[in-house]
C-alpha atoms as a PDB file:
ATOM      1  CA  UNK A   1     -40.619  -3.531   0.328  1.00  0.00           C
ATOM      2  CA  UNK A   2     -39.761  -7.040   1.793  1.00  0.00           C
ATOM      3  CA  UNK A   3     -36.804  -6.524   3.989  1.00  0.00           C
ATOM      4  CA  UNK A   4     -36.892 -10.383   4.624  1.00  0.00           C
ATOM      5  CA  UNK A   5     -37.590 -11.418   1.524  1.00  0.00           C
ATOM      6  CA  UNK A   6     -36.990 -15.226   1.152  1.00  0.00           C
ATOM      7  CA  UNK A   7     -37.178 -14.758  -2.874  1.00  0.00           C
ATOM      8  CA  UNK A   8     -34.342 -16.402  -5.143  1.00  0.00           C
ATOM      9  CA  UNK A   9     -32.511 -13.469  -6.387  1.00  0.00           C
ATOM     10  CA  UNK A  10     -29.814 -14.339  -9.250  1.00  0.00           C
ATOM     11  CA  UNK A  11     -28.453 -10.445  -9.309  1.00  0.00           C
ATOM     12  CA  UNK A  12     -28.610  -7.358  -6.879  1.00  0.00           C
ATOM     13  CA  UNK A  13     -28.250  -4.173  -8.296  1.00  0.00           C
ATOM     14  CA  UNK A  14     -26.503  -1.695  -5.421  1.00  0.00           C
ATOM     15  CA  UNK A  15     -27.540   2.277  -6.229  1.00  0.00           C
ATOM     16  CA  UNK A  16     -26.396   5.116  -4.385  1.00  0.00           C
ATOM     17  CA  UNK A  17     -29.264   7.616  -3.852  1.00  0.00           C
ATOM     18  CA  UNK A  18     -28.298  11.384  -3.056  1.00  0.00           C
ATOM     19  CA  UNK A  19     -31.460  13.866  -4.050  1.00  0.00           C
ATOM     20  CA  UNK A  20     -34.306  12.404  -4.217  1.00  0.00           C
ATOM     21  CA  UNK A  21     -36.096  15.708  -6.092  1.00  0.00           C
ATOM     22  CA  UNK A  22     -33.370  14.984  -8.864  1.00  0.00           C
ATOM     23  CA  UNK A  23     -33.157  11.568  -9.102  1.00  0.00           C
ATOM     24  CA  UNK A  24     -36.591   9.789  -8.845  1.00  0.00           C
ATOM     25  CA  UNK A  25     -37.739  10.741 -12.229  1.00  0.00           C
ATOM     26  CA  UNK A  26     -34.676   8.336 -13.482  1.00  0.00           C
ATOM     27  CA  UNK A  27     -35.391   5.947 -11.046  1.00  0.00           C
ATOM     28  CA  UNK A  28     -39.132   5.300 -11.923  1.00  0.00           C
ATOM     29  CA  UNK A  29     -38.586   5.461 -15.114  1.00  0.00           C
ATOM     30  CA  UNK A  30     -36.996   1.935 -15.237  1.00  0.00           C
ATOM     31  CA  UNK A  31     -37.947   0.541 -11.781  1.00  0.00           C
ATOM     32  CA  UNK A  32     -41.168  -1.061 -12.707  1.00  0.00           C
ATOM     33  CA  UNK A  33     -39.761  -2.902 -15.407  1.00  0.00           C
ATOM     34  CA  UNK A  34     -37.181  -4.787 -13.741  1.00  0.00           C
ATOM     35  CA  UNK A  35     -36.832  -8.624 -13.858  1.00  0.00           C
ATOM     36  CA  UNK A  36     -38.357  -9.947 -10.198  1.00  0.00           C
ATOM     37  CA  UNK A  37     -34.958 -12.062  -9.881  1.00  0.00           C
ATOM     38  CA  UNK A  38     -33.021  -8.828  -9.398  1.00  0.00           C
ATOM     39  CA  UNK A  39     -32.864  -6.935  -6.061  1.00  0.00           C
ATOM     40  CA  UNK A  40     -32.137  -3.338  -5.973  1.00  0.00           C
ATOM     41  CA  UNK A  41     -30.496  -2.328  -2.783  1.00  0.00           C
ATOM     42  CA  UNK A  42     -30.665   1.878  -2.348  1.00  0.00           C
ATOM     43  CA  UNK A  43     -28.256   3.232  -0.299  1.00  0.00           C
ATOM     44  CA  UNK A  44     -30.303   6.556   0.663  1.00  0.00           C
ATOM     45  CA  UNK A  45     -26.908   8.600   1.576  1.00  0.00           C
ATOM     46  CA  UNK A  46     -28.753  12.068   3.032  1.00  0.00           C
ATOM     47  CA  UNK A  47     -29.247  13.188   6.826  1.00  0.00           C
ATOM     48  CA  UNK A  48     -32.430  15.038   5.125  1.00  0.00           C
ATOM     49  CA  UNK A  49     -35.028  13.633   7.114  1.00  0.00           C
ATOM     50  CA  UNK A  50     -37.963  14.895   4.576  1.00  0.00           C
ATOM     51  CA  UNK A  51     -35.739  13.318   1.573  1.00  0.00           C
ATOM     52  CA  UNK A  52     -35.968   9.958   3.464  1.00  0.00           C
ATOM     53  CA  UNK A  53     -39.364  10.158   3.715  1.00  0.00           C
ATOM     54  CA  UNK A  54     -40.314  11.289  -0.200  1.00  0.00           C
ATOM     55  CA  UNK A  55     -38.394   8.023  -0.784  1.00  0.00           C
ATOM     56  CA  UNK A  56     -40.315   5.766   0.791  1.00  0.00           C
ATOM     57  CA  UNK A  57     -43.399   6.996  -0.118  1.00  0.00           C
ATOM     58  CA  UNK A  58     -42.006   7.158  -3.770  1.00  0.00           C
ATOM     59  CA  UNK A  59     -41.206   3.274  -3.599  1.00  0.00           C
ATOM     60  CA  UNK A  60     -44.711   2.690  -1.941  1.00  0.00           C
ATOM     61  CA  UNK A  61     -46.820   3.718  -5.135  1.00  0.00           C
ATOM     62  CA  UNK A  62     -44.379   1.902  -7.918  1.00  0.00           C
ATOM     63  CA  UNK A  63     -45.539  -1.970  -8.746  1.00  0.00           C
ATOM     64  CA  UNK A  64     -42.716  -3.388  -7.523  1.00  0.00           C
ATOM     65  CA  UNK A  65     -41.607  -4.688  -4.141  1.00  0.00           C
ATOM     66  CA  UNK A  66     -38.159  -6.226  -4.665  1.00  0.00           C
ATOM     67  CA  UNK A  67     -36.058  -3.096  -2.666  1.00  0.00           C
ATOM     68  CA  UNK A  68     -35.198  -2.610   0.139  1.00  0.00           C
ATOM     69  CA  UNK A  69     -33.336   0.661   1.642  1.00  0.00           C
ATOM     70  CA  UNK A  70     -30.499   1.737   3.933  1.00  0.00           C
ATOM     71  CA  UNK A  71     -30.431   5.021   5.086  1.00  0.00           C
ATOM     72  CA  UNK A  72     -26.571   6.142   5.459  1.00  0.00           C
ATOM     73  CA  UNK A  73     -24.750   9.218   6.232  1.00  0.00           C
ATOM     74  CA  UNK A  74     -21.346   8.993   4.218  1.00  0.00           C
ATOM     75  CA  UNK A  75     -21.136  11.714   1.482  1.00  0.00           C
ATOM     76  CA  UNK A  76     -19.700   9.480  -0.103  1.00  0.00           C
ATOM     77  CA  UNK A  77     -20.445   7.059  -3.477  1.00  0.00           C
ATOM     78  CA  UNK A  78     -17.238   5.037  -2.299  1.00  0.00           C
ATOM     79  CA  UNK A  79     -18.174   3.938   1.038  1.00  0.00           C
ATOM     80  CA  UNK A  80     -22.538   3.603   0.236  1.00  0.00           C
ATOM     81  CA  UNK A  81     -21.485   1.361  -2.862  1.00  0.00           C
ATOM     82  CA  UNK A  82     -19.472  -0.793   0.124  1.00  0.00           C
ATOM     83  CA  UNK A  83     -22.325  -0.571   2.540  1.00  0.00           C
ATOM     84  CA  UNK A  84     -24.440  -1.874  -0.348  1.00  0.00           C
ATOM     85  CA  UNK A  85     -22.613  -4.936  -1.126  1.00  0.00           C
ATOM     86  CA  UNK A  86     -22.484  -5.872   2.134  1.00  0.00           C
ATOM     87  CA  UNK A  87     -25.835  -6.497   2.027  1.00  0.00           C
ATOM     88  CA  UNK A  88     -26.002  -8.331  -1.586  1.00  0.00           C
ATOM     89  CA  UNK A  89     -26.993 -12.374  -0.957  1.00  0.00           C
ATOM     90  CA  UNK A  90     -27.194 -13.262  -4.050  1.00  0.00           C
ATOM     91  CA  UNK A  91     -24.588 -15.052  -6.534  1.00  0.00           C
ATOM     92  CA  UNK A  92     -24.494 -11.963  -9.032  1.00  0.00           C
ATOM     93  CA  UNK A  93     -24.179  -8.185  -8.284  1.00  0.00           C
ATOM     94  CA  UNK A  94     -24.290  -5.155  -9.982  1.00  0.00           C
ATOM     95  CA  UNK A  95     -23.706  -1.251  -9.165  1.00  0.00           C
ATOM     96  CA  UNK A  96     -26.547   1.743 -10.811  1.00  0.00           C
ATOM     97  CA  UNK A  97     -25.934   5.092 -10.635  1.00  0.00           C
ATOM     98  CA  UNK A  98     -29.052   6.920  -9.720  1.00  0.00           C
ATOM     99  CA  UNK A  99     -28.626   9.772 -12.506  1.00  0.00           C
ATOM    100  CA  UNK A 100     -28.609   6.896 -15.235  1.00  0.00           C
ATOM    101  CA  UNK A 101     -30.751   5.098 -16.705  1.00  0.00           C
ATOM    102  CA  UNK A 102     -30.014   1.226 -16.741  1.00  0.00           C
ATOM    103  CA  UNK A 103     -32.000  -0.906 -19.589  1.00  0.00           C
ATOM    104  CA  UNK A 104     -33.479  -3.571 -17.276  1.00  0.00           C
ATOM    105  CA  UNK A 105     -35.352  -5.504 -19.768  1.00  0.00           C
ATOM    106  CA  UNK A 106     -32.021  -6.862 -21.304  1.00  0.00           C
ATOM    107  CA  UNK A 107     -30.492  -7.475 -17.668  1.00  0.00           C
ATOM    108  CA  UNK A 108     -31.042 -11.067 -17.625  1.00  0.00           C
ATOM    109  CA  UNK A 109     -29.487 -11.743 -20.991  1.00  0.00           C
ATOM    110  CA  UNK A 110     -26.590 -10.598 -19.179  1.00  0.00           C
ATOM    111  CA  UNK A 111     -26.966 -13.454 -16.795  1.00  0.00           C
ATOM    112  CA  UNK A 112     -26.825 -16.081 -19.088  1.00  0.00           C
ATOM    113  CA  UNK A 113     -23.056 -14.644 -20.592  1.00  0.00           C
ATOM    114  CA  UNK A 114     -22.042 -16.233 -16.741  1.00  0.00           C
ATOM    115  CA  UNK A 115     -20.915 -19.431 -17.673  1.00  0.00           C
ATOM    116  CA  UNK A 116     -19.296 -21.724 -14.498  1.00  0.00           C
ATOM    117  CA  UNK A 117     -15.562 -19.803 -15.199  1.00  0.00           C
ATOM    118  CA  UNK A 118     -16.636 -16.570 -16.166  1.00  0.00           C
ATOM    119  CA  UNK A 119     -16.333 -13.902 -13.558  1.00  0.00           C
ATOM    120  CA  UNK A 120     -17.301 -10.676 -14.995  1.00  0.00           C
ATOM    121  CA  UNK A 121     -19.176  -9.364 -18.371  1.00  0.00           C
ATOM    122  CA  UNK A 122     -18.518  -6.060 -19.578  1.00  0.00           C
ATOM    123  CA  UNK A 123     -21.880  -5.036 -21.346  1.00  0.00           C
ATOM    124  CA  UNK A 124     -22.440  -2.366 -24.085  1.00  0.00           C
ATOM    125  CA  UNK A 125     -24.117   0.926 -23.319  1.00  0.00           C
ATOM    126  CA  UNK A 126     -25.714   3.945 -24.991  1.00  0.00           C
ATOM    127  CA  UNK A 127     -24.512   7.557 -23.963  1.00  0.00           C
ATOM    128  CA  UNK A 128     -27.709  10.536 -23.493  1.00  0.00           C
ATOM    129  CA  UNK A 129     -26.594  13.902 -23.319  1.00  0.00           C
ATOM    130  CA  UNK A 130     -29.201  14.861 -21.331  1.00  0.00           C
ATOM    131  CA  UNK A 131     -32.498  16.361 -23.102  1.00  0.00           C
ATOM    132  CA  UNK A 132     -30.928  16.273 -25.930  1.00  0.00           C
ATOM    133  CA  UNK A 133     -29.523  13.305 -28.361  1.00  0.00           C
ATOM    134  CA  UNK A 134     -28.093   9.214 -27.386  1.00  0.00           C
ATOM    135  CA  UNK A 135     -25.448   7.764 -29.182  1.00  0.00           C
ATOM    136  CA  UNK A 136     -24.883   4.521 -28.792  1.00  0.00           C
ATOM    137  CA  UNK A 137     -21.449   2.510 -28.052  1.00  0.00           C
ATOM    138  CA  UNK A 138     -20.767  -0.211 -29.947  1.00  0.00           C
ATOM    139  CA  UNK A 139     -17.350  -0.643 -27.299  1.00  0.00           C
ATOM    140  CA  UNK A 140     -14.307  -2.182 -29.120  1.00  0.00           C
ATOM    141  CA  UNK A 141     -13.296  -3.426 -25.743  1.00  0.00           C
ATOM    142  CA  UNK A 142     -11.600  -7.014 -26.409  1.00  0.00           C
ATOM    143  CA  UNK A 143      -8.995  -6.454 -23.660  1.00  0.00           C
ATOM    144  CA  UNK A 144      -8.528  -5.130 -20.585  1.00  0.00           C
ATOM    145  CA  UNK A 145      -6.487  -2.132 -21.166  1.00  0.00           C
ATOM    146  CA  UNK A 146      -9.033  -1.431 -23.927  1.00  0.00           C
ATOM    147  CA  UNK A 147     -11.481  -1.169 -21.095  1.00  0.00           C
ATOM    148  CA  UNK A 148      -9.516   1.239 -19.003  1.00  0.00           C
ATOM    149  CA  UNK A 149      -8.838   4.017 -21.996  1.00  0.00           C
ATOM    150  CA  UNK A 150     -12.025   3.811 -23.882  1.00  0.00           C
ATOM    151  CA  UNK A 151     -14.232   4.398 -20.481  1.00  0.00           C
ATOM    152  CA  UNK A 152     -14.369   1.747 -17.408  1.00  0.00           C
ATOM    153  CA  UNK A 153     -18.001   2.152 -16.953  1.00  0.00           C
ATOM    154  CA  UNK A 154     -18.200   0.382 -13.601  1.00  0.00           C
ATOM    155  CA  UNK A 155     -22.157   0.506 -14.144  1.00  0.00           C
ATOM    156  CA  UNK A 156     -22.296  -1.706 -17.148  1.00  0.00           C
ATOM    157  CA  UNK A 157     -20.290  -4.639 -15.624  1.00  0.00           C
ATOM    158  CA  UNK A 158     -22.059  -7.686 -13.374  1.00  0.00           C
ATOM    159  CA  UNK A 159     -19.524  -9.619 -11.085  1.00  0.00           C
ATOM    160  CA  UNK A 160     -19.691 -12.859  -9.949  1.00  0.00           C
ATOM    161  CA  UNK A 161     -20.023 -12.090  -6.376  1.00  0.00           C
ATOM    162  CA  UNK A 162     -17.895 -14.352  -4.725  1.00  0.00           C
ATOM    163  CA  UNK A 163     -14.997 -12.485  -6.566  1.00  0.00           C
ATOM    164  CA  UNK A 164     -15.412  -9.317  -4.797  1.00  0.00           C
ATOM    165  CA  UNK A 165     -14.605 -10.702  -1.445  1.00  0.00           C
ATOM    166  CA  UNK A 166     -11.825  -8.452   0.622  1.00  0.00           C
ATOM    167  CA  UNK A 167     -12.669  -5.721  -1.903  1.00  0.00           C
ATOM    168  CA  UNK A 168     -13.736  -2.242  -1.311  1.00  0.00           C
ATOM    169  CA  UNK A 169     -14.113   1.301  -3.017  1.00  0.00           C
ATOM    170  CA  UNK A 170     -12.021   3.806  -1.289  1.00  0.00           C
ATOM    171  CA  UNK A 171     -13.897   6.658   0.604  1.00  0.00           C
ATOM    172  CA  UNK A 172     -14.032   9.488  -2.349  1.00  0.00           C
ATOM    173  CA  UNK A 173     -16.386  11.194  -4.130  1.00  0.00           C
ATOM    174  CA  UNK A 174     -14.436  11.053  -7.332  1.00  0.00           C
ATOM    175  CA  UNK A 175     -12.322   7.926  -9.456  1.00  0.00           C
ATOM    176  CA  UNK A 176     -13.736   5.471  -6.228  1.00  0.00           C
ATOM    177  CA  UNK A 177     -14.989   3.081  -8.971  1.00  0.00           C
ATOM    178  CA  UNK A 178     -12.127   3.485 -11.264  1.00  0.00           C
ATOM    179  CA  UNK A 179      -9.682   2.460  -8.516  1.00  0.00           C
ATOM    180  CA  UNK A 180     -11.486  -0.197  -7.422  1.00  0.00           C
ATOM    181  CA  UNK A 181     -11.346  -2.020 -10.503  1.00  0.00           C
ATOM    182  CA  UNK A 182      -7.796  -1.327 -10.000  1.00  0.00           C
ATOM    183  CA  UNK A 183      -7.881  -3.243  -6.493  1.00  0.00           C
ATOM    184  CA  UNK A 184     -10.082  -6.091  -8.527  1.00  0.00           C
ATOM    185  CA  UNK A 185      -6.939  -7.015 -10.360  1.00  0.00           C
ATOM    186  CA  UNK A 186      -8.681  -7.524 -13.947  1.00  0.00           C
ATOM    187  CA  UNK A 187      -5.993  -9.278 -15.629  1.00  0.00           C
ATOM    188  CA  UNK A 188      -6.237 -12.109 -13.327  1.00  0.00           C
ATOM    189  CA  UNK A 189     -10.288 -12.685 -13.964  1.00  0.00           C
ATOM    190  CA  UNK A 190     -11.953 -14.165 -16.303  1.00  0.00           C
ATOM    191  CA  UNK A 191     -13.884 -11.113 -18.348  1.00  0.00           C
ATOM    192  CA  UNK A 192     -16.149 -12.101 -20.977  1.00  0.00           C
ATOM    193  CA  UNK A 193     -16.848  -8.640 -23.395  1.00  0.00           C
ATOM    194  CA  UNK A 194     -20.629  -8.967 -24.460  1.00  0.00           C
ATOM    195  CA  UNK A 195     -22.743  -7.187 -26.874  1.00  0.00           C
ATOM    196  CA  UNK A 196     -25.581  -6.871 -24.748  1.00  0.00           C
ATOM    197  CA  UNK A 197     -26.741  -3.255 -24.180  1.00  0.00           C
ATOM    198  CA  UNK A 198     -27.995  -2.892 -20.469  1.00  0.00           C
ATOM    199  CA  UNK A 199     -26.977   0.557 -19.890  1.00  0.00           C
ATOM    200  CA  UNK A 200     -27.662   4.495 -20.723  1.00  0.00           C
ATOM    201  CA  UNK A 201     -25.343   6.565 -19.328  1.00  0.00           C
ATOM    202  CA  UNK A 202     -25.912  10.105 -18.880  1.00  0.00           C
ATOM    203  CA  UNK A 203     -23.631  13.241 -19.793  1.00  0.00           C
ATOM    204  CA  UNK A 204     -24.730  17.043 -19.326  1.00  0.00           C
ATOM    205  CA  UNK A 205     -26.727  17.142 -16.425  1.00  0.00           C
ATOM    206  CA  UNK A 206     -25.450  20.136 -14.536  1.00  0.00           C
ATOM    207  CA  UNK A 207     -26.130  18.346 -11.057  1.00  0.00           C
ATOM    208  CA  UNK A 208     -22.870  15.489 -11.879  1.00  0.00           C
ATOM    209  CA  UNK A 209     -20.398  15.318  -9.687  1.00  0.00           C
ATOM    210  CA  UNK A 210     -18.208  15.945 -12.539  1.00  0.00           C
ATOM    211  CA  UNK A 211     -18.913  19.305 -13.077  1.00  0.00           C
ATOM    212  CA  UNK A 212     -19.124  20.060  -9.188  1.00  0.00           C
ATOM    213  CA  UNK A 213     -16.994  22.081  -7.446  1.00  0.00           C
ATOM    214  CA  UNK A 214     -16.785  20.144  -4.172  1.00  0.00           C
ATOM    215  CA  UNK A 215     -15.995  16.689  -5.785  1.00  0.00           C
ATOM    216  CA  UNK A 216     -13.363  18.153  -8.663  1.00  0.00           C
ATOM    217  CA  UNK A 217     -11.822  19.644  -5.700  1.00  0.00           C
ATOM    218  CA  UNK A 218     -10.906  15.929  -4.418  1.00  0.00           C
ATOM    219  CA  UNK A 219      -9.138  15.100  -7.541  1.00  0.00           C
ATOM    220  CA  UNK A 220      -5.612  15.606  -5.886  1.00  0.00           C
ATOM    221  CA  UNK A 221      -6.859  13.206  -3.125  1.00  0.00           C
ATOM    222  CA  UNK A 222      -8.326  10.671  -5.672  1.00  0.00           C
ATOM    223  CA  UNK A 223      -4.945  11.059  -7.609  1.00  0.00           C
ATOM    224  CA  UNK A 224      -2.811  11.121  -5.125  1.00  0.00           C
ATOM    225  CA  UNK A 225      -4.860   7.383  -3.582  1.00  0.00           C
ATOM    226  CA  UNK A 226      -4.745   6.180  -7.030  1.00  0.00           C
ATOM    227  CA  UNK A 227      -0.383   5.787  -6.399  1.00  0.00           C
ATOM    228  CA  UNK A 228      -0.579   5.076  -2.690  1.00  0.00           C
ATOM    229  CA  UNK A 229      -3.382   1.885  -2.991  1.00  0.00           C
ATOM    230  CA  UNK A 230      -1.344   0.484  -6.367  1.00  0.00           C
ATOM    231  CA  UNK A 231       2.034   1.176  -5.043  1.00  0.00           C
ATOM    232  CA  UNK A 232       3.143  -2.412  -4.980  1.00  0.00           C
ATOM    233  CA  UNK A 233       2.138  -3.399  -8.560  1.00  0.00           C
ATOM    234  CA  UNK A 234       4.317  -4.049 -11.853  1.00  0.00           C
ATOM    235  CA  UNK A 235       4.090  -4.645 -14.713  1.00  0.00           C
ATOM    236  CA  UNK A 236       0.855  -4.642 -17.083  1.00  0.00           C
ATOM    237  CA  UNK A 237      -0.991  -3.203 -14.143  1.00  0.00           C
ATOM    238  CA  UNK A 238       1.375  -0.437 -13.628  1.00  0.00           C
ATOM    239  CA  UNK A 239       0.552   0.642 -17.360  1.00  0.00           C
ATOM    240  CA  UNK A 240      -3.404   0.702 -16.565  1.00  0.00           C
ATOM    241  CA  UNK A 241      -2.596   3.069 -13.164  1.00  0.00           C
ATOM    242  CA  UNK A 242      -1.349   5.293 -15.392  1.00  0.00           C
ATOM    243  CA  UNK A 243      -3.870   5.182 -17.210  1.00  0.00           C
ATOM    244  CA  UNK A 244      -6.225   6.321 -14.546  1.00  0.00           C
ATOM    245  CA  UNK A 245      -3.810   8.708 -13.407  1.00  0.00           C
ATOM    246  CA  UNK A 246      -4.096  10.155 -16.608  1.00  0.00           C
ATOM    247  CA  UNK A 247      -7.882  10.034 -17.686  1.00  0.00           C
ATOM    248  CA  UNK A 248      -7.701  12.134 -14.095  1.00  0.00           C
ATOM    249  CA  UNK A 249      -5.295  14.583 -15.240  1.00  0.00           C
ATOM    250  CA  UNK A 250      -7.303  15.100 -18.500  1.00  0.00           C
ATOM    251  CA  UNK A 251     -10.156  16.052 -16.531  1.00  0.00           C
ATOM    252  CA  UNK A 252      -8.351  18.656 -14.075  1.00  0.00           C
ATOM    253  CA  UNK A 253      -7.350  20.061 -17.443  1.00  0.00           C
ATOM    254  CA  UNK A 254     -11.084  20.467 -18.524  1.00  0.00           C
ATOM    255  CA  UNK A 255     -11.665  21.710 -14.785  1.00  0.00           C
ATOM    256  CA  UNK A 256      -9.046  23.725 -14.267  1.00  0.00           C
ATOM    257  CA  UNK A 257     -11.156  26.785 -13.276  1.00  0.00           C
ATOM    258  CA  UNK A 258     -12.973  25.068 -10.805  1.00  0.00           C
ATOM    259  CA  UNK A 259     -10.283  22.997  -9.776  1.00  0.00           C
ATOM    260  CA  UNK A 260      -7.586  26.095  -9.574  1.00  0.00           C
ATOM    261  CA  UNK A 261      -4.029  26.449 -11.130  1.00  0.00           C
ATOM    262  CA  UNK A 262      -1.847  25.118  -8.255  1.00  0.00           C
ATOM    263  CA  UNK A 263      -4.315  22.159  -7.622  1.00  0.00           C
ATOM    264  CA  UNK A 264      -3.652  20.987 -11.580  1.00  0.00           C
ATOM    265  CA  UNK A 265      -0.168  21.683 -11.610  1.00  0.00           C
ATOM    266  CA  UNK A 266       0.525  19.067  -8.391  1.00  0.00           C
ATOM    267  CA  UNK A 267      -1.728  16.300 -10.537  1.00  0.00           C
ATOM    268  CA  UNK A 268       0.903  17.045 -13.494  1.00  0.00           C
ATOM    269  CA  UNK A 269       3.791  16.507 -10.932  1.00  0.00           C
ATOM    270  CA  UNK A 270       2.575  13.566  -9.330  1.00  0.00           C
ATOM    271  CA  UNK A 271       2.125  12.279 -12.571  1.00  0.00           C
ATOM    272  CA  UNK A 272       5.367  12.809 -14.137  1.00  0.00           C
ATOM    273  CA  UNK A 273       7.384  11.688 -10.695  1.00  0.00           C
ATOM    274  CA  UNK A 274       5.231   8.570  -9.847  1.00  0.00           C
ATOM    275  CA  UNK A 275       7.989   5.340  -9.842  1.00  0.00           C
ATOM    276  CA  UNK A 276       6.765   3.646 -12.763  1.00  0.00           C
ATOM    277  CA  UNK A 277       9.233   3.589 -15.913  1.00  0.00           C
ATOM    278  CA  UNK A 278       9.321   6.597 -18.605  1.00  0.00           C
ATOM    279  CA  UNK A 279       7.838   4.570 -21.094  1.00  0.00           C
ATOM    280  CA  UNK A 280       4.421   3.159 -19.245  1.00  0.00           C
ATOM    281  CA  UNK A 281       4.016   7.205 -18.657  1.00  0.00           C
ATOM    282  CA  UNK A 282       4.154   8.038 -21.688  1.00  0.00           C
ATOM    283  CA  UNK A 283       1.510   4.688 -23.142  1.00  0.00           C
ATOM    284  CA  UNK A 284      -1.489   5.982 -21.403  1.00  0.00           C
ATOM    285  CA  UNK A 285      -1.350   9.148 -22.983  1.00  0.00           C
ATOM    286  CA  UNK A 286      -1.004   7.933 -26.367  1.00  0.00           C
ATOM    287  CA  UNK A 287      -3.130   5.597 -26.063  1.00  0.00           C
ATOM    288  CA  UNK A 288      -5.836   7.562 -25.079  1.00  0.00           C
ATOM    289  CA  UNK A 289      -5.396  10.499 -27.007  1.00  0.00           C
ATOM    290  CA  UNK A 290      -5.215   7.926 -30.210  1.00  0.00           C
ATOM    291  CA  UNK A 291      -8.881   6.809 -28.742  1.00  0.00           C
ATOM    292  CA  UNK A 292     -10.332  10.233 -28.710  1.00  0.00           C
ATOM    293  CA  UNK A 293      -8.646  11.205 -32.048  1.00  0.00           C
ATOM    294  CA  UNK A 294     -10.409   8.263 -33.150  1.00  0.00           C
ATOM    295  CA  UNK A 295     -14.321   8.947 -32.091  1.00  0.00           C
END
């Protein structure tokens, strides 16, 4: 690890790092084989002193120096993601989720979508159900609001990093990413949509925060953040809030026996009250529902 390292680095990829026991298999599985212009930041977010430790000495035996870590205490994806870009130098930046498995080798093809007025690329990506079969997304995102109801995928998009200034992902366990794209204001960047494929995202793995208890049980929060943090927006942007809003109330649908009956039933109210007009309410679940008919 070169904590100083003087290096030119074109990206830095940010990843959030929770188990190590769980996660290091996926990380060394692609660390070796990443570009030496790209700088992975890990955000180590444990107070387990011998998980600190295993990661070190993990990073010590893999070819490949271009690291560094930050040992937090957060619980929290929202605010180790912000501690992590805090630390990015370099002119590009994107953020890995330590359960996935990114496709390095195509990482820098990404790089050269960045021409001078383009400030984000939304890449392709393949989804793994875990030990079991990958299907692979050819996205028919052309559009922003296509983005937001096919799947946001905050891990297969690289920002200009300039761009992100001011911004941060709200302290949750849950929808942090999704709302920050929110806060990012996409309609008023310039997105280019490439084919590249420079992600595999994972699905099944019991250890997700999606299918744990603690985190579903912050959906109300995340939901109820969601409407306070876009309060003051109109217009287009209004219909891709409720858009989130609802991808969230789908899954405390799914959840619902982890989450608990009352818990769902405020997300359904605070959905159906929130100040935006009748008809922007009733767009998001069409058009997602239309998606998912559609796979």
């Amino acid at each position: 690890m070169r904590e100083s390292d003087q290096r030119e680095n074109l990206l830095s990829a940010v990843v959030p790092v929770t188990s190590i026991e769980t996660r290091w298999p996926q990380i060394a599985s692609w660390l070796e084989q990443t570009p030496d212009n790209t700088r992975i930041i890990f955000v180590h977010d444990s107070d387990n002193e011998s998980e600190r430790l295993k990661l070190k000495e993990n990073l010590r035996n893999v070819v490949f120096d271009n690291y560094e870590i930050h040992e937090v205490n957060f619980k929290s994806p929202g605010m180790s993601r912000n501690f992590g870009l805090s630390k990015v130098i370099s002119e590009f930046v994107c953020f890995w989720d330590s359960d996935d498995l990114p496709i390095v080798e195509n990482i820098s093809n990404c790089i050269t979508n960045f021409f001078p007025d383009i400030e984000i690329v939304v890449n392709q990506y393949k989804t793994r159900f875990k030990d079991k079969y990958e299907k692979t997304v050819h996205s028919k995102d052309y559009k922003i609001e296509d983005l937001f109801v096919r799947s946001p995928g905050l891990w297969r998009m690289v920002f200009r990093t300039s761009i992100l200034k001011g911004i941060q992902f709200p302290n949750l366990i849950m929808a942090e990413d999704q709302i920050f794209l929110l806060l990012l204001d996409l309609y008023s960047r310039n997105v280019f949509f490439s084919q590249n494929e420079i992600y595999q995202y994972i699905k099944g793995d019991p250890k997700q925060l999606t299918n744990e208890t603690a985190a579903l049980q912050t959906l109300p929060i995340a939901f109820k953040e969601v409407l306070s943090k876009t309060k003051s927006q109109r217009g287009m942007k209004v219909d891709l809030r409720n858009i989130v809003l609802f991808r969230l109330m789908l899954t405390s649908f799914k959840r619902f026996r982890i989450l608990g009956i009352r818990e769902m039933i405020s997300i359904v109210c605070l959905y159906i009250c929130n100040d935006s007009h009748t008809l922007s309410k009733l767009k998001a679940p069409y058009l997602i529902l239309r998606e998912r008919v559609n796979l």
